[in-house]
Protein backbone atom coordinates (compact mmCIF):
# COMPACT_ATOMS: atom_id res chain seq x y z
CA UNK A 1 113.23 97.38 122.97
CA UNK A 2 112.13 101.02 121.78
CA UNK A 3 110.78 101.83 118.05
CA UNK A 4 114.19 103.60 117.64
CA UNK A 5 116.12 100.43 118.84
CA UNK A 6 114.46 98.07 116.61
CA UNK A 7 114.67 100.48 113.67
CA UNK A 8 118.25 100.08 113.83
CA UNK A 9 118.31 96.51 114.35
CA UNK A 10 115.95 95.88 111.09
CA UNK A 11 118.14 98.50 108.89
CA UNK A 12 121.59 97.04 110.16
CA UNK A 13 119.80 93.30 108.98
CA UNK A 14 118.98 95.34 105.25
CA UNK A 15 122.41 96.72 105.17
CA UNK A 16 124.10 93.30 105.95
CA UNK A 17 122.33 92.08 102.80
CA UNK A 18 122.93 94.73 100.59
CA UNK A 19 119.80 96.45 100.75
CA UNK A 20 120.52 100.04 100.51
CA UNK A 21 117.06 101.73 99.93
CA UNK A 22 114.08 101.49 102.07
CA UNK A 23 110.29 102.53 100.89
CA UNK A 24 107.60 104.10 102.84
CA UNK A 25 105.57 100.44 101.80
CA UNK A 26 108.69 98.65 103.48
CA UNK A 27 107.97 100.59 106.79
CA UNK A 28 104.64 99.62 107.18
CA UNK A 29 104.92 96.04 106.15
CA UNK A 30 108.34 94.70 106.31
CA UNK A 31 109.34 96.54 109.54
CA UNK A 32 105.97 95.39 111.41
CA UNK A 33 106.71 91.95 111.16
CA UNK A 34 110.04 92.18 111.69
CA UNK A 35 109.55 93.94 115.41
CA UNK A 36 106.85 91.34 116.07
CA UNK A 37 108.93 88.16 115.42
CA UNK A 38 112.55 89.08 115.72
CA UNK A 39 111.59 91.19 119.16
CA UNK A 40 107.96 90.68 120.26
CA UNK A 41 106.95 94.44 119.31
CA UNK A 42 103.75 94.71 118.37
CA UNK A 43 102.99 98.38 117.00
CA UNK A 44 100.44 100.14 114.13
CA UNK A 45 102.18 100.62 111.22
CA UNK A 46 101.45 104.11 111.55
CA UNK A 47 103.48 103.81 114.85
CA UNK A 48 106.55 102.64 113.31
CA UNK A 49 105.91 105.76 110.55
CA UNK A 50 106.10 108.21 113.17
CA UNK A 51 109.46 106.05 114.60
CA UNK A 52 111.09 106.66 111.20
CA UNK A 53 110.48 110.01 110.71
CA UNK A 54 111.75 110.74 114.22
CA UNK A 55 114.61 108.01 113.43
CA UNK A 56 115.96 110.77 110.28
CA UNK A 57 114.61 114.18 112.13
CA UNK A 58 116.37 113.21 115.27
CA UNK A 59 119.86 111.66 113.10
CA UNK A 60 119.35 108.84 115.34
CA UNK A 61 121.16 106.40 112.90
CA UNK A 62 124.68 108.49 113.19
CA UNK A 63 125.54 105.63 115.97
CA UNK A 64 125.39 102.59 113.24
CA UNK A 65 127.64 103.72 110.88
CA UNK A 66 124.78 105.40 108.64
CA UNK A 67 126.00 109.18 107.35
CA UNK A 68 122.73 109.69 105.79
CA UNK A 69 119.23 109.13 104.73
CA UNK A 70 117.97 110.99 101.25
CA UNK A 71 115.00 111.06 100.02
CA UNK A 72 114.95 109.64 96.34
CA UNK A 73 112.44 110.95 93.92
CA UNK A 74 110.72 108.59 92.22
CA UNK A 75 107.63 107.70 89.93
CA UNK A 76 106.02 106.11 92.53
CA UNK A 77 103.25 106.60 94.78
CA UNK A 78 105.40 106.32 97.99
CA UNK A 79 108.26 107.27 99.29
CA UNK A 80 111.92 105.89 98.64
CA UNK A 81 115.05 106.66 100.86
CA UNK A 82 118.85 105.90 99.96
CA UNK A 83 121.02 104.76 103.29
CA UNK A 84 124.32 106.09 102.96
CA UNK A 85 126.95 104.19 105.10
CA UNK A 86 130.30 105.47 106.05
């Protein structure tokens, strides 16, 4: 499975739960250990960075029923993006 396949897979499994925002913390933690036991893909975190940044430059998400992926500003320290669904 690619970094851009199991990107979708983990956002789809947010979105079925109602989970419509997705931090830069999220990426690194969250997303890691869901490639490595939900589809034996072992990566850097700063790997799966890179995937999500590609993932928005490249509108790879327009196939899953996502029309966009904002950047929210926030207080915090990282980043925070809103997943619009159609």
């Amino acid at each position: 499975m690619t970094i851009s396949g199991v990107i979708k897979k983990w956002l789809l499994n947010r979105l079925s739960m109602g989970n419509y925002h997705v931090n830069s913390v999220d990426i690194e933690t969250s997303l890691v250990h869901y490639a490595k036991e939900y589809w034996d893909v072992m990566s850097t975190p700063s790997t799966w960075s890179r995937g999500w940044r590609d993932f928005r430059r490249l509108q790879e998400y327009k196939d899953i029923d996502i029309v966009s992926i904002s950047e929210q500003k926030t207080k915090k320290r990282y980043k925070t993006w809103l997943i619009e669904t159609g």
